[in-house]
Protein backbone atom coordinates (compact mmCIF):
# COMPACT_ATOMS: atom_id res chain seq x y z
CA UNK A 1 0.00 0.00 0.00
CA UNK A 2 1.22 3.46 -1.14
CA UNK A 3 1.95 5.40 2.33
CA UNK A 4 2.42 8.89 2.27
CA UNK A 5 2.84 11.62 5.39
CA UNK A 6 1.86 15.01 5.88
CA UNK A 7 4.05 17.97 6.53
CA UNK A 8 2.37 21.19 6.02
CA UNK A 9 4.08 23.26 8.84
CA UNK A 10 2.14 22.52 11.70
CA UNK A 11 -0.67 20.51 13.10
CA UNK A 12 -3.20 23.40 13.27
CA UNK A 13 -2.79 23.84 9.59
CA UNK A 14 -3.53 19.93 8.93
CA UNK A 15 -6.25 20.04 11.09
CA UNK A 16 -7.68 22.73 9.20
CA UNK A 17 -6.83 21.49 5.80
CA UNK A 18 -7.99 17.58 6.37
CA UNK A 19 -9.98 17.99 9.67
CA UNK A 20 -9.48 17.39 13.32
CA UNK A 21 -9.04 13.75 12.42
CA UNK A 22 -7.71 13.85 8.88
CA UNK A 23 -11.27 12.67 7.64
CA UNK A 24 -10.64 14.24 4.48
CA UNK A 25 -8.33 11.51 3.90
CA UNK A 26 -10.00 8.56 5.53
CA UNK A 27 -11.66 7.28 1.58
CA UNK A 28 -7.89 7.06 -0.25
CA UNK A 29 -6.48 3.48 0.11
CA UNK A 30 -3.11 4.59 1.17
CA UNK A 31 -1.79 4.36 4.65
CA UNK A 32 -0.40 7.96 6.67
CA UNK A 33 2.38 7.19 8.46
CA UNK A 34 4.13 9.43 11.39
CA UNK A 35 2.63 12.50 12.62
CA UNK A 36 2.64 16.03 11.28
CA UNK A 37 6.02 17.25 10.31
CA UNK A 38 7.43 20.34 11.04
CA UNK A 39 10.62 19.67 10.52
CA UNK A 40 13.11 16.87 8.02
CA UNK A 41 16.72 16.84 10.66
CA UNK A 42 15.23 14.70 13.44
CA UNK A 43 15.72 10.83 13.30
CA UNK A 44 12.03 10.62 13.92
CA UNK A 45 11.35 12.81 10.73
CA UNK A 46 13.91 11.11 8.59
CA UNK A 47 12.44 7.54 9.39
CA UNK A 48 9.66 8.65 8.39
CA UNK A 49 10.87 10.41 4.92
CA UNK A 50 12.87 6.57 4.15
CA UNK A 51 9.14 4.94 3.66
CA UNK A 52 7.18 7.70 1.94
CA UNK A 53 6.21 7.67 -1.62
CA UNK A 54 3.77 10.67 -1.12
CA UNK A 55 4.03 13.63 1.00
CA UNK A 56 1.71 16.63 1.84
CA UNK A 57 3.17 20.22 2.32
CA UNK A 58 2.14 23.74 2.65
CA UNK A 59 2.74 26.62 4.02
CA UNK A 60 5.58 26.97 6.46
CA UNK A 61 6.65 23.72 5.26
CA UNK A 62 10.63 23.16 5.30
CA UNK A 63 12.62 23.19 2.29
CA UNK A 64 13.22 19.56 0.37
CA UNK A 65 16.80 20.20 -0.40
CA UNK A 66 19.09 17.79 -2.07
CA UNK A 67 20.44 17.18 1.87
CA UNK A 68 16.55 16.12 2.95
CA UNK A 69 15.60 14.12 -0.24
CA UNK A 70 18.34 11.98 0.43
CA UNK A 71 16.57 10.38 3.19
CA UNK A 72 13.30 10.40 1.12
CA UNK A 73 14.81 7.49 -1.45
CA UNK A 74 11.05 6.38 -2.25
CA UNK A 75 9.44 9.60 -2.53
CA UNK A 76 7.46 10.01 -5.85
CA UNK A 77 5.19 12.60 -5.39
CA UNK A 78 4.58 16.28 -3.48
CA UNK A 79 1.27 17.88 -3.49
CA UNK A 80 1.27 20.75 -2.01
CA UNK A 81 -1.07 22.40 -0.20
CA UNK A 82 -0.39 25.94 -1.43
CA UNK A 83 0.46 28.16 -4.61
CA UNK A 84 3.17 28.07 -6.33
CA UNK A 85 5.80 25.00 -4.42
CA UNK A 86 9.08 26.41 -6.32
CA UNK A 87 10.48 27.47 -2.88
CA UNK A 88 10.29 23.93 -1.87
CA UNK A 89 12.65 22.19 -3.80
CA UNK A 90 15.64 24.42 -4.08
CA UNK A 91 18.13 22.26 -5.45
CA UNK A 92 15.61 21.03 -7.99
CA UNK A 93 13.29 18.13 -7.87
CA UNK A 94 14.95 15.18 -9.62
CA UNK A 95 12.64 12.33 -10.23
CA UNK A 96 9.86 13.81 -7.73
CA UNK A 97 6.61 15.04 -9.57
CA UNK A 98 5.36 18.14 -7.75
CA UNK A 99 1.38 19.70 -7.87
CA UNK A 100 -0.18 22.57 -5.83
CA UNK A 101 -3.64 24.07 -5.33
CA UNK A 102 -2.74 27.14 -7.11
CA UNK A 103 -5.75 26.83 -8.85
CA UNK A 104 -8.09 26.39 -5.50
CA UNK A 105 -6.07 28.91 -3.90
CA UNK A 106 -6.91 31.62 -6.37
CA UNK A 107 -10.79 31.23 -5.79
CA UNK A 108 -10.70 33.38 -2.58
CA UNK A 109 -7.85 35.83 -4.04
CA UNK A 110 -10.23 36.64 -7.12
CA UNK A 111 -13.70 36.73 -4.88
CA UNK A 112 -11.70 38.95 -2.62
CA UNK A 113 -10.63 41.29 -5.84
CA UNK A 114 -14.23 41.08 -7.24
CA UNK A 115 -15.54 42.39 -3.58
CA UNK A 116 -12.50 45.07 -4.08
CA UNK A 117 -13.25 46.34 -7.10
CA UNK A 118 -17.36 46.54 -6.43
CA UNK A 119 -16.28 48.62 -3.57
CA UNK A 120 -13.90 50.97 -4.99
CA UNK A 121 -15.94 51.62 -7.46
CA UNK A 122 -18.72 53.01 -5.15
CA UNK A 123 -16.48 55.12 -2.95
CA UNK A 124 -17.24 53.22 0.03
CA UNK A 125 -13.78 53.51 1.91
CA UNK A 126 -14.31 57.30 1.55
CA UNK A 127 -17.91 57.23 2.08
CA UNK A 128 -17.27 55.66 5.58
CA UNK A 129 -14.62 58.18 6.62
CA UNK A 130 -16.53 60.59 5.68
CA UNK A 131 -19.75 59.52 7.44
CA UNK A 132 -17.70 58.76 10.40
CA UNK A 133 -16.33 62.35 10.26
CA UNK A 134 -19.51 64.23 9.96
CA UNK A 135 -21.81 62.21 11.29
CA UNK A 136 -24.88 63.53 10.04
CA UNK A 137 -26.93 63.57 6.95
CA UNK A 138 -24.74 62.68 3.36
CA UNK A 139 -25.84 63.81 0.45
CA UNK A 140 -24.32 60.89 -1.87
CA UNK A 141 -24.93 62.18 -5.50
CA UNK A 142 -23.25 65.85 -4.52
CA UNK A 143 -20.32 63.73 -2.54
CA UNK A 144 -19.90 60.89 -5.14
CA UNK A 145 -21.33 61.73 -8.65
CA UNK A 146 -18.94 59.50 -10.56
CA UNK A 147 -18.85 56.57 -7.95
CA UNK A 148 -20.61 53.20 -9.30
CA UNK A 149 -20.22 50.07 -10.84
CA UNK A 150 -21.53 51.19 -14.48
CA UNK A 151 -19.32 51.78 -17.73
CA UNK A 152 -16.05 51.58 -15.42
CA UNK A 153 -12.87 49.92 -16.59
CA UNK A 154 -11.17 47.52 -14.46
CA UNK A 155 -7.22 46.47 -15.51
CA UNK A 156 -6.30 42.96 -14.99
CA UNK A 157 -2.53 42.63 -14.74
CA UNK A 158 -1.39 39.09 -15.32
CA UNK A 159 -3.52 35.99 -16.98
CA UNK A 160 -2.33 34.18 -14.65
CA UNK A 161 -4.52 31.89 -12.69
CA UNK A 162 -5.84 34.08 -10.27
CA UNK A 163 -6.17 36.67 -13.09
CA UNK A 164 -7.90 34.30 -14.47
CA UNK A 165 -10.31 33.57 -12.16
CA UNK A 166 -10.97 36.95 -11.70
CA UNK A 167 -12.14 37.42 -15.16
CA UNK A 168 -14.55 34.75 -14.92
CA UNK A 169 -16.09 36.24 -11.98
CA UNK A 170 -15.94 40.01 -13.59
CA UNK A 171 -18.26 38.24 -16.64
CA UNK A 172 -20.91 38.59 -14.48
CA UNK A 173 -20.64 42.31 -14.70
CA UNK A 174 -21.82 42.75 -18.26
CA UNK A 175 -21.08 46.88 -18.20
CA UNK A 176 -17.70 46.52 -17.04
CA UNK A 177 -14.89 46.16 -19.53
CA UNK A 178 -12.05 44.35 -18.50
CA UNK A 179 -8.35 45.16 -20.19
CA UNK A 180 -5.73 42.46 -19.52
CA UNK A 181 -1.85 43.13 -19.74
CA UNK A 182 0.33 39.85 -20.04
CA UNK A 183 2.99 39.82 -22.34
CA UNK A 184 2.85 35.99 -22.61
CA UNK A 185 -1.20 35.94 -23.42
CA UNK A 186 -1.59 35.05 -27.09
CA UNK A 187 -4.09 37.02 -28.49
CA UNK A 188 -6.47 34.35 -29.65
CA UNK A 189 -6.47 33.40 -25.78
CA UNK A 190 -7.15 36.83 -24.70
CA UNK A 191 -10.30 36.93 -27.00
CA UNK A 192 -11.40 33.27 -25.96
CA UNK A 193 -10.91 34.74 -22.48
CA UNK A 194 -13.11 38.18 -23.16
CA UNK A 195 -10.40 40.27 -22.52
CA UNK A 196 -8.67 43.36 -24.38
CA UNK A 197 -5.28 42.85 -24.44
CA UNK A 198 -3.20 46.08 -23.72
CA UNK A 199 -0.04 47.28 -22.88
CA UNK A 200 1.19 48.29 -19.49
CA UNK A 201 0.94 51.85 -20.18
CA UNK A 202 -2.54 52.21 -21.49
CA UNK A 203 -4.07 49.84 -19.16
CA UNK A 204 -2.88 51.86 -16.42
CA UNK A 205 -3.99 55.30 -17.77
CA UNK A 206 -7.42 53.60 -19.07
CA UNK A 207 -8.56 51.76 -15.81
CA UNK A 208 -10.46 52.53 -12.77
CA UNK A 209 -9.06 50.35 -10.79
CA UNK A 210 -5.74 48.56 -11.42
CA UNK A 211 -5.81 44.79 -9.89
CA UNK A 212 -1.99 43.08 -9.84
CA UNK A 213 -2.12 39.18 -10.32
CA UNK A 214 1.64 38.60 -11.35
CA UNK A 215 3.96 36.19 -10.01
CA UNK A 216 7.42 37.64 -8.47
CA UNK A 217 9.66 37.15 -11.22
CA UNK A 218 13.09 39.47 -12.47
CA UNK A 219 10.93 40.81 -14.67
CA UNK A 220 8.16 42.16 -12.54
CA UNK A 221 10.00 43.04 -9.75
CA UNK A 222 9.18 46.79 -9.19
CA UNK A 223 6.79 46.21 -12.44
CA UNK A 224 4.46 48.85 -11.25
CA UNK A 225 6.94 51.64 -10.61
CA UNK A 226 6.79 55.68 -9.88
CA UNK A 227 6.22 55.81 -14.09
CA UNK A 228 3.04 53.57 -14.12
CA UNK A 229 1.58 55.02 -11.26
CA UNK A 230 1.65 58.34 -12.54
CA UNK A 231 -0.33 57.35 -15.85
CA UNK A 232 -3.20 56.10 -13.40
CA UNK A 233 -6.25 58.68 -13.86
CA UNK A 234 -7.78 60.86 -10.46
CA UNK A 235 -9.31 58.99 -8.20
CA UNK A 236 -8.60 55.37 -9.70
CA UNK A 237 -7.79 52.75 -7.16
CA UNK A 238 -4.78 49.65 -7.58
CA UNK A 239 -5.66 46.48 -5.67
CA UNK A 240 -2.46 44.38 -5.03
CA UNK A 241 -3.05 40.75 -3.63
CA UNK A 242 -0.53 39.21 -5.41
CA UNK A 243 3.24 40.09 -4.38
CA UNK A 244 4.37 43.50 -2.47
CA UNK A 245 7.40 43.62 -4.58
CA UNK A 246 5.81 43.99 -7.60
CA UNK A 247 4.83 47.28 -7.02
CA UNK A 248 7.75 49.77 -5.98
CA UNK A 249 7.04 50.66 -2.76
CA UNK A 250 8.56 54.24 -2.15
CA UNK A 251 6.94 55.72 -5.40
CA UNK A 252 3.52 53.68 -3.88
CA UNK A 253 3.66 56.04 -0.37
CA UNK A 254 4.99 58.66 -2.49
CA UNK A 255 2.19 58.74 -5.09
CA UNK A 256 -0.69 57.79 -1.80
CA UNK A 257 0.62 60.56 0.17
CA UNK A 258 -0.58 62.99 -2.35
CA UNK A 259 -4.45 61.71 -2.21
CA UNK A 260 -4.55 61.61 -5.97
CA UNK A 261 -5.31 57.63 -6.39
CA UNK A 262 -6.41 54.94 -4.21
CA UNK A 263 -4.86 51.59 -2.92
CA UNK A 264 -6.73 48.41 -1.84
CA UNK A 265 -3.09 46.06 -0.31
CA UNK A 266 -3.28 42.60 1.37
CA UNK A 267 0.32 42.77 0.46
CA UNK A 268 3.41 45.27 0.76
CA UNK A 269 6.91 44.75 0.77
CA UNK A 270 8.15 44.71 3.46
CA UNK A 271 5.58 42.50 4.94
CA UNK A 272 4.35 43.42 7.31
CA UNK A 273 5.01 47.22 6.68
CA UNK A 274 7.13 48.57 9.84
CA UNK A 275 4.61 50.35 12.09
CA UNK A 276 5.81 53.74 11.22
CA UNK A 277 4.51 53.54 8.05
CA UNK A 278 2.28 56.31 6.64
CA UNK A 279 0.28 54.16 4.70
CA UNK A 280 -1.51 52.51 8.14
CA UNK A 281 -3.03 56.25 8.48
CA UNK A 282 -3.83 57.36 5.29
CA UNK A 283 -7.91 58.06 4.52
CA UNK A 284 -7.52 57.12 0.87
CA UNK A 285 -5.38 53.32 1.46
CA UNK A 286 -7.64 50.23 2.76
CA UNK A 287 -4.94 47.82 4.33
CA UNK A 288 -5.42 43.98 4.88
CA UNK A 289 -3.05 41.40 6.48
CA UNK A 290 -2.68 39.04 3.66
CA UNK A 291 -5.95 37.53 3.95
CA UNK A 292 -7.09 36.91 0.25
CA UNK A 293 -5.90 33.59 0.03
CA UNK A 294 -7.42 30.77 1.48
CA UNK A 295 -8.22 31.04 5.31
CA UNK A 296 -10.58 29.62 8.04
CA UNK A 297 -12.81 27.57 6.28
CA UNK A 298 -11.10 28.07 2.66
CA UNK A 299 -8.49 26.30 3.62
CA UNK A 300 -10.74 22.90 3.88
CA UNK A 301 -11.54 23.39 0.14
CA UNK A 302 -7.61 23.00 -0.65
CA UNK A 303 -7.64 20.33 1.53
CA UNK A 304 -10.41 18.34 -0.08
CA UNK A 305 -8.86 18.96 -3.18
CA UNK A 306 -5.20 17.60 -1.94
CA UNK A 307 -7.18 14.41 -1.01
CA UNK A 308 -8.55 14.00 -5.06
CA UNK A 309 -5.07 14.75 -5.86
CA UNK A 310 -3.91 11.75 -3.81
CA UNK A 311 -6.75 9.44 -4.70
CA UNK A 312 -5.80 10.33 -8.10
CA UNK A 313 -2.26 9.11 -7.86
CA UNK A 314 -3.41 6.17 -6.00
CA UNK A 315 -5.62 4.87 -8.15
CA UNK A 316 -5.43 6.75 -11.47
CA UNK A 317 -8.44 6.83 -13.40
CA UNK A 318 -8.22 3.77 -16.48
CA UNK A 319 -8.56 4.72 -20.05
CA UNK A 320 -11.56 3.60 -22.06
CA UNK A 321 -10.96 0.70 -23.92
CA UNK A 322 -10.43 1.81 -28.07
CA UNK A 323 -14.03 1.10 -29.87
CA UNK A 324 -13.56 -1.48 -32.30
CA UNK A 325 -15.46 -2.27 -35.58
CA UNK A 326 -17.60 -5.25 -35.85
């Protein structure tokens, strides 16, 4: 029987991901061995690693360098309970096939964006400061004649999964266009996807609000810089759940500080920002501690899907038998 072990950074986490008793996992015909790792030096966690052909990780789960797989000689398989599992195998992966939940994980990213962007788009972060300031009677078409979710522009930068996901969701929105920047979206995909493909520039000085759904890379490190933000219109608003480096963070508090645009962050670099920051204070930035990825009872739906990833391997599904003529 296949055996595989869990080691997604602590036993909280697994509880959350496969339940207080793994149930998640009680239907796959392979046997858990060991407890939840949290670690790959002690002998416990290395006899362990010598008999396992599968292993679960996640966040906060150690790195599987060259010096840990060593003691791992049957491991086949990583599924990881996470985005992107690069980080995990920094000396490269060898014979070890590796898949995450990127793809689950970027359902709560994109609903988060999607309740972002509806927001934004009504004024509401301004509306409640300035309710809470005056406390009295607003008069909301003299305070916010061009707030609304009608004929508005949203810029989606990156197809990537998320991206992706967010686009589906935005099809629901029938008056809002939706501009995508990727350099690696083919334009027959960005047409089968609904999407006007632009370049950085113009997306940023057409949109109301600018979403970021790139991966870190070299190339979009400091992507968004002092240059992009200044093409953004009055009053637009940049969401950023994806990476804080992407955007560069002095020209960010340098272009906020003025009041001219609007920030939605769930991510900043450094994270978290240092509690002198400017932006924790400012009326016109709405700041959120990396919660747009899957959380509290999100984080069962990755597990879930972790489990069909493993029953998968287990028992992969058999190909239908060729039809043949009679």
């Amino acid at each position: 029987m296949i055996q595989y072990a869990i080691a997604v950074g602590s036993s909280r986490l697994a509880e959350q991901l496969f339940g207080s008793s793994y149930e998640v996992l009680e239907d796959v015909a392979a046997q858990r061995i060991g407890g939840v790792l949290t670690e790959f030096e002690s002998d416990m966690s290395r006899r362990v690693l010598a008999h396992v052909e599968v292993l679960f990780t996640g966040w906060e789960t150690p790195a599987l360098s060259a010096s840990v797989l060593r003691f791992a000689p049957r491991l086949r398989r990583v599924i990881h309970a996470g985005g992107a599992a690069d980080r995990l195998f920094p000396d490269g992966n060898g014979d070890v096939v590796c898949s995450d939940m990127g793809s689950v994980n970027a359902i709560p990213v994109a609903e988060y964006t999607l309740a972002m962007i509806i927001l934004s788009n009504k004024d509401t972060f301004r509306a409640r400061e300035l309710y809470r300031t005056r406390r009295s009677f607003i008069d909301r078409e003299q305070e916010f004649p061009h707030a609304g979710n009608h004929a508005r522009t949203i810029g989606v930068i990156s197809a990537s999964r998320t991206g992706r996901a967010l686009v589906e969701l935005l099809h629901s929105f029938p008056s809002l266009r939706t501009l995508v920047y990727d350099p690696h979206l083919p334009p027959h995909e960005a047409r089968s996807l609904g999407v006007e493909r632009v370049d950085l520039p113009e997306l940023m000085r057409s949109s109301d609000v600018v979403t970021v759904h790139a991966p870190v890379l070299p190339e979009t490190t400091g992507l968004i810089d002092a240059e992009m933000l200044a093409y953004m219109s009055d009053g637009a608003t940049l969401i950023n759940t994806a990476r804080g480096a992407i955007v560069d963070q002095a020209a960010l508090e340098t272009e906020l500080q003025t009041g001219r645009i609007n920030a939605v962050l769930d991510v900043t670099d450094p994270e978290p920002l240092p509690s002198t920051s400017k932006l924790y204070d400012l009326p016109n930035v709405f700041l959120t501690p990396h919660i747009a990825g899957s959380m509290g009872t999100e984080l069962r739906r990755m597990g879930d899907e972790a489990a069909r990833e493993l029953s998968r391997y287990v028992e992969p599904p058999t190909e239908a038998a060729p039809a043949t003529d009679r």
